[in-house]
C-alpha atoms as a PDB file:
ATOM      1  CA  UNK A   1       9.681  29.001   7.849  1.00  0.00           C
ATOM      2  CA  UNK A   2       8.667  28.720   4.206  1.00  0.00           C
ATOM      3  CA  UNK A   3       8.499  30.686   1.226  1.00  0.00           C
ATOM      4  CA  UNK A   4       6.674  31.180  -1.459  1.00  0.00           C
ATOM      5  CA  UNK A   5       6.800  33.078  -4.843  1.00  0.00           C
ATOM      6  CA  UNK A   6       3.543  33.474  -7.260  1.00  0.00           C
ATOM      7  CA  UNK A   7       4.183  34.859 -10.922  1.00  0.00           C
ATOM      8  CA  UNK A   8       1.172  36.035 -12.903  1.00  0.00           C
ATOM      9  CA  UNK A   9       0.119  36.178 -16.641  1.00  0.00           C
ATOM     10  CA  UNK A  10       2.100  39.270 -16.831  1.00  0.00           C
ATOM     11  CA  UNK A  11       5.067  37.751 -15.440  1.00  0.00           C
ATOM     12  CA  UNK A  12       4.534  40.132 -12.376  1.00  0.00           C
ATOM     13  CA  UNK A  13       6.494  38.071  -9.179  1.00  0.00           C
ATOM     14  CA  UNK A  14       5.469  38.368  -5.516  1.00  0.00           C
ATOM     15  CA  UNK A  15       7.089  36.548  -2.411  1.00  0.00           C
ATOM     16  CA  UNK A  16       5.558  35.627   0.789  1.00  0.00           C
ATOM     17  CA  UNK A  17       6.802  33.766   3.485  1.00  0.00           C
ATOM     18  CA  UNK A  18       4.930  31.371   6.107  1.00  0.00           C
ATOM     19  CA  UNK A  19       6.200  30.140   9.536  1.00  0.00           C
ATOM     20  CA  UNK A  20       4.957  26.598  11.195  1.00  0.00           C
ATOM     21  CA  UNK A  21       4.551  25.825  14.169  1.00  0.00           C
ATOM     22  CA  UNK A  22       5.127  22.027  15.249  1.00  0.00           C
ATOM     23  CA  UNK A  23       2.797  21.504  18.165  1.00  0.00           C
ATOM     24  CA  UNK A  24       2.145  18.314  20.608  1.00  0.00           C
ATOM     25  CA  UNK A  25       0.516  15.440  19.758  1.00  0.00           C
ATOM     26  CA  UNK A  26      -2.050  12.737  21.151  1.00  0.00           C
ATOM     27  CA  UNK A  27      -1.972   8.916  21.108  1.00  0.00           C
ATOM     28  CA  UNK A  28      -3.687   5.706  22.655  1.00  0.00           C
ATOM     29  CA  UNK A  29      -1.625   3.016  24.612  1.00  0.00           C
ATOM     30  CA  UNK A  30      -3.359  -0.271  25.979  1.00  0.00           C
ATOM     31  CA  UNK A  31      -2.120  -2.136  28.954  1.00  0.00           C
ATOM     32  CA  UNK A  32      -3.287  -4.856  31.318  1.00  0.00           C
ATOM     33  CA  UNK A  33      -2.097  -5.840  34.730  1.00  0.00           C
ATOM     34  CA  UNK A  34      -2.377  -8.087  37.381  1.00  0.00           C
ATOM     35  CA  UNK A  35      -4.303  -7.146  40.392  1.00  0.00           C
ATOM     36  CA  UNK A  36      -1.651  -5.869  42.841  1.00  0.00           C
ATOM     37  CA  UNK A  37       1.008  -5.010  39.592  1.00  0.00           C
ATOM     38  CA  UNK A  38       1.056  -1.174  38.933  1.00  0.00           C
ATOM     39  CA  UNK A  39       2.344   0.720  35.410  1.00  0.00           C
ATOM     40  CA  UNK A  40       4.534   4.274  35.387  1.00  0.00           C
ATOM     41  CA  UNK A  41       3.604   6.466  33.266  1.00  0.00           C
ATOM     42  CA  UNK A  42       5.527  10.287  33.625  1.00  0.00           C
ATOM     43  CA  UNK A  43       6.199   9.503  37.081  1.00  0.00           C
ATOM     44  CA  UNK A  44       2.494   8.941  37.834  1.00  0.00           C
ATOM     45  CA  UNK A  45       1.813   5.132  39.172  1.00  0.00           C
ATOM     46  CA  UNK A  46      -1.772   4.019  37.832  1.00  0.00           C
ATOM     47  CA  UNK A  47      -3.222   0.306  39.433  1.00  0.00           C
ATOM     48  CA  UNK A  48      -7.034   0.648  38.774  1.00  0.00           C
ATOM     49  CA  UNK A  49      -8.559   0.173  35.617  1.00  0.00           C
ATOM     50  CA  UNK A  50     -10.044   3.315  33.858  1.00  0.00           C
ATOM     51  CA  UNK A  51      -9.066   5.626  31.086  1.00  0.00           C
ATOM     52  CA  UNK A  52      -6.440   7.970  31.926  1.00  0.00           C
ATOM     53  CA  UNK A  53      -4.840  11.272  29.805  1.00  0.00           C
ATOM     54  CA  UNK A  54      -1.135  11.335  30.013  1.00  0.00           C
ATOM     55  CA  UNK A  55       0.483  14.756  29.321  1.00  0.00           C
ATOM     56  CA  UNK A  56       4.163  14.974  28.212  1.00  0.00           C
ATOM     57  CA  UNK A  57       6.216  18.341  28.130  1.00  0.00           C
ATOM     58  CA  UNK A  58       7.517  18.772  24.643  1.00  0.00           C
ATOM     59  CA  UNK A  59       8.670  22.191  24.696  1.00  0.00           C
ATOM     60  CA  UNK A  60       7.737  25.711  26.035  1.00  0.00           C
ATOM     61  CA  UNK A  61       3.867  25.653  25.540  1.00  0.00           C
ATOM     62  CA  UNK A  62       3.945  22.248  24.036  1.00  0.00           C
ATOM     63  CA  UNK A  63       2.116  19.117  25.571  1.00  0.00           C
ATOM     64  CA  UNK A  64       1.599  15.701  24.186  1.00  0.00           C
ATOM     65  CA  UNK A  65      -1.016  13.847  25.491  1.00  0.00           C
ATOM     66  CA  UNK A  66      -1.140  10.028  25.738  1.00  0.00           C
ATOM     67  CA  UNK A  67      -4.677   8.240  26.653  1.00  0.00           C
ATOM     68  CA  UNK A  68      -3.726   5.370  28.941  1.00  0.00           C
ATOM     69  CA  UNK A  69      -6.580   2.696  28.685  1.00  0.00           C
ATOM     70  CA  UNK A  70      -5.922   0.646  31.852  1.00  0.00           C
ATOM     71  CA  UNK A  71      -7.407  -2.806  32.603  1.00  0.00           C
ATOM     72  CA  UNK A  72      -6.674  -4.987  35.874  1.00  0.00           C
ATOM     73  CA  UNK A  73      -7.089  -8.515  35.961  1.00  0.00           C
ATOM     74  CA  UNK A  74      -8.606  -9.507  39.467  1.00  0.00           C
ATOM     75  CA  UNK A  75      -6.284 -12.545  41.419  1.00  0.00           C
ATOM     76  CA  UNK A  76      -7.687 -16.174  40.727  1.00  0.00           C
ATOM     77  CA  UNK A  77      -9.370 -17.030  43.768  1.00  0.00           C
ATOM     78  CA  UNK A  78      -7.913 -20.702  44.381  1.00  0.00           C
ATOM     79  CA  UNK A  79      -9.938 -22.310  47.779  1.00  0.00           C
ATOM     80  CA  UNK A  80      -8.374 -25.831  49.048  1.00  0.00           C
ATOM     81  CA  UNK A  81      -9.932 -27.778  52.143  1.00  0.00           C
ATOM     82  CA  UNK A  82      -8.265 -29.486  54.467  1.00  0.00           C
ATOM     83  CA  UNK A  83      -7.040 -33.107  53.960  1.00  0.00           C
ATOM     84  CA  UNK A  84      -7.450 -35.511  56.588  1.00  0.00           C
ATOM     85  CA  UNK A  85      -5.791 -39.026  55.852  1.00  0.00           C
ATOM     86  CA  UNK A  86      -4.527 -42.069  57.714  1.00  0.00           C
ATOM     87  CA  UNK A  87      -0.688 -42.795  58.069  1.00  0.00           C
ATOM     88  CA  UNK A  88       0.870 -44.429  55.182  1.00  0.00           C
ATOM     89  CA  UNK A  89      -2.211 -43.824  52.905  1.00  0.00           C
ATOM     90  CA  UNK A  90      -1.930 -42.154  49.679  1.00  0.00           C
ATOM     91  CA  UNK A  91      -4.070 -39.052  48.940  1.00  0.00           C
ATOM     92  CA  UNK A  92      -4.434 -36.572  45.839  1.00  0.00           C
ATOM     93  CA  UNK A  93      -3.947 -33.322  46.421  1.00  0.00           C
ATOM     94  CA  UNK A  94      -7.092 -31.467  44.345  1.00  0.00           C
ATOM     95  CA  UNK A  95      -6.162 -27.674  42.574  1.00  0.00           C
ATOM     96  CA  UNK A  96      -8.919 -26.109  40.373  1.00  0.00           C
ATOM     97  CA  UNK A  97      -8.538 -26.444  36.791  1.00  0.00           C
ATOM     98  CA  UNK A  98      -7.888 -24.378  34.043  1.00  0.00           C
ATOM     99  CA  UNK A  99      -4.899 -22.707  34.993  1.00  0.00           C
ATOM    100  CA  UNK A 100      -1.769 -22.293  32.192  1.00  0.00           C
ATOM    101  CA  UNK A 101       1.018 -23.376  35.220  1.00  0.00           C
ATOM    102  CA  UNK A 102       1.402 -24.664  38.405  1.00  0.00           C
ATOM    103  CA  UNK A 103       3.849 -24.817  41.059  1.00  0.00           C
ATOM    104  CA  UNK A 104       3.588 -26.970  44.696  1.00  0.00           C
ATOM    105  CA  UNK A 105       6.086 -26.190  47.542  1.00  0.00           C
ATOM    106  CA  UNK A 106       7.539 -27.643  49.305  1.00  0.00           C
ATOM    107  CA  UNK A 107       8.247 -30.524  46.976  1.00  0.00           C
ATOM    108  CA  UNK A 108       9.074 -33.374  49.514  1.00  0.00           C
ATOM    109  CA  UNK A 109       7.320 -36.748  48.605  1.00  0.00           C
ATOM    110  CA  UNK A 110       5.052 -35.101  45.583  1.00  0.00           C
ATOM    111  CA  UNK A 111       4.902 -37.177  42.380  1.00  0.00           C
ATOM    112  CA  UNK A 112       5.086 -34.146  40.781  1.00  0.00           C
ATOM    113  CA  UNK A 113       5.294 -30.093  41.304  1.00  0.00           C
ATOM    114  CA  UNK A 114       3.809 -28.330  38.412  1.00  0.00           C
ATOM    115  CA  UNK A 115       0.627 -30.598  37.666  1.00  0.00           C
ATOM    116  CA  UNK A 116      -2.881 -29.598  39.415  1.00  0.00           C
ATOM    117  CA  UNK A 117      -3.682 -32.744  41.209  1.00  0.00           C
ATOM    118  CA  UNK A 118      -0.206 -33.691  42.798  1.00  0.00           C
ATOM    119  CA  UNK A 119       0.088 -37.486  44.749  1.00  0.00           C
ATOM    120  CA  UNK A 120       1.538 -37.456  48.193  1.00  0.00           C
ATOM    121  CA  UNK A 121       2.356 -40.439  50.846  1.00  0.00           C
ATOM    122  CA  UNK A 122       2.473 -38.154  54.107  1.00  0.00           C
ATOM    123  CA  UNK A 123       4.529 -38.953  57.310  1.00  0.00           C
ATOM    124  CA  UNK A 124       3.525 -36.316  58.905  1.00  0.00           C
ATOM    125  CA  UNK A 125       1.569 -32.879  59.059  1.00  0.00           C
ATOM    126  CA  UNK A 126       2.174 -30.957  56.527  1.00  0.00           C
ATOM    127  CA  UNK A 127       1.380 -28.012  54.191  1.00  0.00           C
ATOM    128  CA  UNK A 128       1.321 -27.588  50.711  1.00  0.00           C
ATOM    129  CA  UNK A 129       1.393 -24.143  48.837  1.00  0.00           C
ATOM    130  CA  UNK A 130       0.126 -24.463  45.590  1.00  0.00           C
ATOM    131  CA  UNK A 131       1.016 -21.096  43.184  1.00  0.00           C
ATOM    132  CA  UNK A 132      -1.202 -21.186  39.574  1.00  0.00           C
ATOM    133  CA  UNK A 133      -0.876 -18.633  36.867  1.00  0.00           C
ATOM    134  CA  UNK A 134      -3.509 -17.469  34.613  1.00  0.00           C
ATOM    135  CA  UNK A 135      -3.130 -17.176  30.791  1.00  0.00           C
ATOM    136  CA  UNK A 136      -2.730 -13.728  31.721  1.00  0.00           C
ATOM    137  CA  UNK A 137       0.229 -14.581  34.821  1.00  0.00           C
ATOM    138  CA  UNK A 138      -1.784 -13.424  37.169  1.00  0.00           C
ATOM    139  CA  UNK A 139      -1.120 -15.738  39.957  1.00  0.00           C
ATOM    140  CA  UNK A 140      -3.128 -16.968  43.000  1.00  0.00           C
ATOM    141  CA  UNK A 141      -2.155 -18.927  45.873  1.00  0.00           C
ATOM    142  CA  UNK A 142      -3.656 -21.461  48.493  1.00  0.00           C
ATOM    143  CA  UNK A 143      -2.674 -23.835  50.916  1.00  0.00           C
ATOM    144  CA  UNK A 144      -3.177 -27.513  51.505  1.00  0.00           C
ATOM    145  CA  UNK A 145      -3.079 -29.108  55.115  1.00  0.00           C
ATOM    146  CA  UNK A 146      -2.180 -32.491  55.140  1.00  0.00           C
ATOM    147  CA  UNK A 147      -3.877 -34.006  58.688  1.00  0.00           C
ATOM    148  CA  UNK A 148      -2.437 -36.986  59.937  1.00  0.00           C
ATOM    149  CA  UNK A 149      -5.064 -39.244  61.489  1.00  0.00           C
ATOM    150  CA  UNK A 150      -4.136 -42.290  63.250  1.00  0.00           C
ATOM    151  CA  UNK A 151      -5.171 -45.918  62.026  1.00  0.00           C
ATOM    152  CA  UNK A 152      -7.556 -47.143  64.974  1.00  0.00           C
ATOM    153  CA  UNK A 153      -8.340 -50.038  62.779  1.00  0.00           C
ATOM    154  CA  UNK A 154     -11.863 -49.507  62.117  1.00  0.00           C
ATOM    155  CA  UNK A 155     -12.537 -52.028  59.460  1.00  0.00           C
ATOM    156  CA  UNK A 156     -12.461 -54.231  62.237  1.00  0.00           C
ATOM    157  CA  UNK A 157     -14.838 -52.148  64.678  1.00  0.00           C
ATOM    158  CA  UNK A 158     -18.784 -53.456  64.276  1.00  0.00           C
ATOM    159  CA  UNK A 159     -21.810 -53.550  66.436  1.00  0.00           C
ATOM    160  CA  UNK A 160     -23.932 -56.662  68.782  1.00  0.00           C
ATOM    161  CA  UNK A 161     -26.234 -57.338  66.212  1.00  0.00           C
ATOM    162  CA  UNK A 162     -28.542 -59.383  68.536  1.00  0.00           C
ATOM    163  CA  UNK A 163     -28.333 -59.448  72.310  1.00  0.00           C
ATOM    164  CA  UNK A 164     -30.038 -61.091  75.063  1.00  0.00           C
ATOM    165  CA  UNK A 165     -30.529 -59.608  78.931  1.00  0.00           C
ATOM    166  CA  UNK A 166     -32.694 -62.461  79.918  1.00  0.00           C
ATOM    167  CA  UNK A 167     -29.726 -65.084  78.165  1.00  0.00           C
ATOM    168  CA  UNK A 168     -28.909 -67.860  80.596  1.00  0.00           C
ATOM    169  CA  UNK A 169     -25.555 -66.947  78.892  1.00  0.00           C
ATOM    170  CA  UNK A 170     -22.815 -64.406  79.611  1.00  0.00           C
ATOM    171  CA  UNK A 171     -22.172 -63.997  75.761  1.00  0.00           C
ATOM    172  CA  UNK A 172     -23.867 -60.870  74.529  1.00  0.00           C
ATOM    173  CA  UNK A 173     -26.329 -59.549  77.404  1.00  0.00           C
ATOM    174  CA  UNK A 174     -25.758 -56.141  76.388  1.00  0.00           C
ATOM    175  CA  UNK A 175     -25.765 -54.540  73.295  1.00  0.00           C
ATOM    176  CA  UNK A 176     -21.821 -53.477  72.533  1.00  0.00           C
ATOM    177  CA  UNK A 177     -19.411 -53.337  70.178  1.00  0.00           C
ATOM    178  CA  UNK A 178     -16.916 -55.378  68.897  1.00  0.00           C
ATOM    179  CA  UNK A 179     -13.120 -55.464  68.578  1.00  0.00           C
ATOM    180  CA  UNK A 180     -12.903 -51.867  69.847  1.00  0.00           C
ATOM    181  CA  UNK A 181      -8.970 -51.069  70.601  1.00  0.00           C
ATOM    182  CA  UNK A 182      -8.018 -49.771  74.118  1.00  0.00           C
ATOM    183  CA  UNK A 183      -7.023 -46.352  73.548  1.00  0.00           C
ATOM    184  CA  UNK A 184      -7.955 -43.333  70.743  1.00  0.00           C
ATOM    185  CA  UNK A 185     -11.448 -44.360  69.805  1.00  0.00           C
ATOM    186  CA  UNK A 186     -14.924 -42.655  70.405  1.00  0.00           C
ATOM    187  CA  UNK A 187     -18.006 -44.173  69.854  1.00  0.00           C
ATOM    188  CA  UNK A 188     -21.265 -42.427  69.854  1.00  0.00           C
ATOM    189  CA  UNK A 189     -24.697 -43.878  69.608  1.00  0.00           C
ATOM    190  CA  UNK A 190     -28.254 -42.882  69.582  1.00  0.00           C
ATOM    191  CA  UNK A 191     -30.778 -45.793  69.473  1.00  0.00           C
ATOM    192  CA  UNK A 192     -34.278 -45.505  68.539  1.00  0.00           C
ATOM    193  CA  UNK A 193     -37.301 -48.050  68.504  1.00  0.00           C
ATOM    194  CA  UNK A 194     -40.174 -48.093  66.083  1.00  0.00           C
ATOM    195  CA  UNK A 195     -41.580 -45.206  67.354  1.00  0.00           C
ATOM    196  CA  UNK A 196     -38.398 -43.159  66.692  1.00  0.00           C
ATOM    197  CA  UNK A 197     -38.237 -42.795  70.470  1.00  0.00           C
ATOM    198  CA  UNK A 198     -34.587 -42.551  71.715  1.00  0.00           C
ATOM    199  CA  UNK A 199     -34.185 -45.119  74.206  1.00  0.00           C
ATOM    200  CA  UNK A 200     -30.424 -45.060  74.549  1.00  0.00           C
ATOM    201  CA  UNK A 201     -27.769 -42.183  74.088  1.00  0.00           C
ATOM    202  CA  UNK A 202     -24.192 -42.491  74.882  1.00  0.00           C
ATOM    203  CA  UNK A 203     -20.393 -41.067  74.053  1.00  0.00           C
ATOM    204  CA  UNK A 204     -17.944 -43.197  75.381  1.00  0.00           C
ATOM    205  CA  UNK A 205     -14.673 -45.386  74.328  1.00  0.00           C
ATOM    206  CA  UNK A 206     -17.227 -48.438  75.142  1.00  0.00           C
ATOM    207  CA  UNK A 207     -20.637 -47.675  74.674  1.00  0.00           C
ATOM    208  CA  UNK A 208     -23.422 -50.154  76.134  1.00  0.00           C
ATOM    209  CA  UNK A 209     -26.739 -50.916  75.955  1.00  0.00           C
ATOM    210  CA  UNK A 210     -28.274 -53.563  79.123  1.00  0.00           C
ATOM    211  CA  UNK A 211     -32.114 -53.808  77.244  1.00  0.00           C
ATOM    212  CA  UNK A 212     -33.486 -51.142  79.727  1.00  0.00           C
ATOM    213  CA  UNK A 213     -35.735 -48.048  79.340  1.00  0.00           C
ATOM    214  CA  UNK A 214     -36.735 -45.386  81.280  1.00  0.00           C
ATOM    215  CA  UNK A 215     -35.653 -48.173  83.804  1.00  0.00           C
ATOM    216  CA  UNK A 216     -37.674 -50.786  82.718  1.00  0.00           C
ATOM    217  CA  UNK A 217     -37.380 -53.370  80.306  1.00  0.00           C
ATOM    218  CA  UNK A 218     -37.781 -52.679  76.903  1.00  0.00           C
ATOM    219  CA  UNK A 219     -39.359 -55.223  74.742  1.00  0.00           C
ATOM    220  CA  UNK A 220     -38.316 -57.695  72.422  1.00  0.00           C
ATOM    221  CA  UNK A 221     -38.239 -55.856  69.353  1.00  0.00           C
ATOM    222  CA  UNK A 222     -35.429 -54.779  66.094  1.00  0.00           C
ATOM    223  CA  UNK A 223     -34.205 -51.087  67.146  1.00  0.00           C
ATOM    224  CA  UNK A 224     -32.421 -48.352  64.718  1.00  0.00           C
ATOM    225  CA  UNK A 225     -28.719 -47.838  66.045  1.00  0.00           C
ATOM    226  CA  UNK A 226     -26.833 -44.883  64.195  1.00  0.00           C
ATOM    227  CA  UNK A 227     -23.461 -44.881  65.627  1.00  0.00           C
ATOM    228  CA  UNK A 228     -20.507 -42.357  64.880  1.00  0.00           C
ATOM    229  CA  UNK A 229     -16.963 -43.625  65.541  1.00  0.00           C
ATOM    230  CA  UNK A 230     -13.901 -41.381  65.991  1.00  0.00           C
ATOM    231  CA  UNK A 231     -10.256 -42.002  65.583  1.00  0.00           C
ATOM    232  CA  UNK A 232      -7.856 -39.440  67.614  1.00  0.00           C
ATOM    233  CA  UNK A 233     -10.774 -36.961  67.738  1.00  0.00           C
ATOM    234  CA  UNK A 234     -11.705 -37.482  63.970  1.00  0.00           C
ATOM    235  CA  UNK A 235     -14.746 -38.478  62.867  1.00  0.00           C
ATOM    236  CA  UNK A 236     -13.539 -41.591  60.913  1.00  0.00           C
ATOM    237  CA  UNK A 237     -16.957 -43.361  60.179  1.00  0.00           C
ATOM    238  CA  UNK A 238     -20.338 -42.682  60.345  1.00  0.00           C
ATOM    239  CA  UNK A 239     -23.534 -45.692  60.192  1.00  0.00           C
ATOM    240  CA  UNK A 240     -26.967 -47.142  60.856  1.00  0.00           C
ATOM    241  CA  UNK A 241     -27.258 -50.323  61.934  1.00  0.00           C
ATOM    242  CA  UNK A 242     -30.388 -52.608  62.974  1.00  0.00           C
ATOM    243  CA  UNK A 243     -30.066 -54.437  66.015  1.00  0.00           C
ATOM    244  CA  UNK A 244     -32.278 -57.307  67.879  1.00  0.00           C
ATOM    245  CA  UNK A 245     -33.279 -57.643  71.539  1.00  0.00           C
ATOM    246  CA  UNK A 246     -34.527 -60.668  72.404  1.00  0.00           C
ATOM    247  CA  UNK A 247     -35.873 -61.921  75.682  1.00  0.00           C
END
């Protein structure tokens, strides 16, 4: 309540008197989340970005109103393929870029836990959760499965370049491969000739070839061999090849 008193030029004095009213009042607030995070605001729970009026009781008649501008940050999408690797090999486990942290568990046999591209000798099947935080901290998540192959020896694995089914020798009168061990290998092959004709298809832990087609003799000619070799049910290597009958 105020008031006020005027005098005149005649020194003639009159008094008034005024009463204010203090009302409610208005504001902005800015806020950003992470996707799944949520902000309370009066008891209301907002999650999705927008624009939002927030009203406060002041008083009998009174409101204040706050404008909530809300923006959520979607998750980082983080994608990680499977690793396959041979026992006792070393492989790199491969995180996207560009996020501010990083965190691998478990930690066992990792040259290091909050870097994106981690080195790891496995002894077994494993998994690897990799956590990375935005500039933001919104996280994402995504797993890493470490495949233990077995070591079948491949290097040493390689096809009959040349054979010969008329040889007067027993050495290499069918086409075949090399050094192949007894036990968890595959070999697949599909040879053509020069017309691109398949004259030979076969899956087996021994694959052969005696020289014949559509069961008689193919001729003396250079063929196209693409072979595919797996190693405990994993493709391990795949190649083309040239090989030579002669007769």
């Amino acid at each position: 309540l105020y008031k006020v008193t005027i005098t005149d030029a005649n020194f003639c004095k009159g008094t008034d008197s005024i009463l204010v009213k203090v009302g409610g009042g208005s504001g902005t607030k800015k806020d950003t989340i992470c996707q799944g995070k949520k902000i309370v605001l009066n008891n209301v729970t907002y999650s999705k970005s927008g624009t939002y009026d927030v009203k406060y009781k002041i008083g009998a008649n009174c409101d204040s109103i706050l404008t909530l501008l809300l923006t959520v940050l979607d998750t980082p999408q983080i994608k990680i393929n499977l690793v396959k690797v041979v026992l006792g090999e070393e492989v790199t486990l491969q995180a996207p870029t560009g996020f501010s942290s990083y965190l691998w568990i478990p930690s066992t046999g990792l040259s290091c836990t909050d870097c994106p591209n981690p080195k790891v000798t496995p002894t077994k099947d494993t998994t690897y959760t990799v956590f990375a935080k935005t500039s933001n901290q919104c996280q994402g998540a995504a797993a890493a499965n470490i495949q233990i192959v077995p070591n079948c020896g491949i290097d040493n694995i390689r096809p009959v370049l040349v054979f010969t089914p008329d040889g007067d020798v027993e050495i290499n009168k069918v086409f075949s491969f090399v050094n192949v061990p007894k036990f968890g290998i595959t070999i697949s092959i599909v040879i053509f000739n020069r017309w691109g004709e398949i004259v030979k298809e076969e899956t087996s832990e021994d694959p052969t070839w005696d020289g014949e087609w559509n069961k008689k003799p193919a001729s003396t000619d250079v063929y196209i061999l693409k072979y595919e070799i797996k190693c405990g049910g994993t493709s391990v290597k795949n190649d083309t090849s040239e090989i030579t009958l002669l007769r």
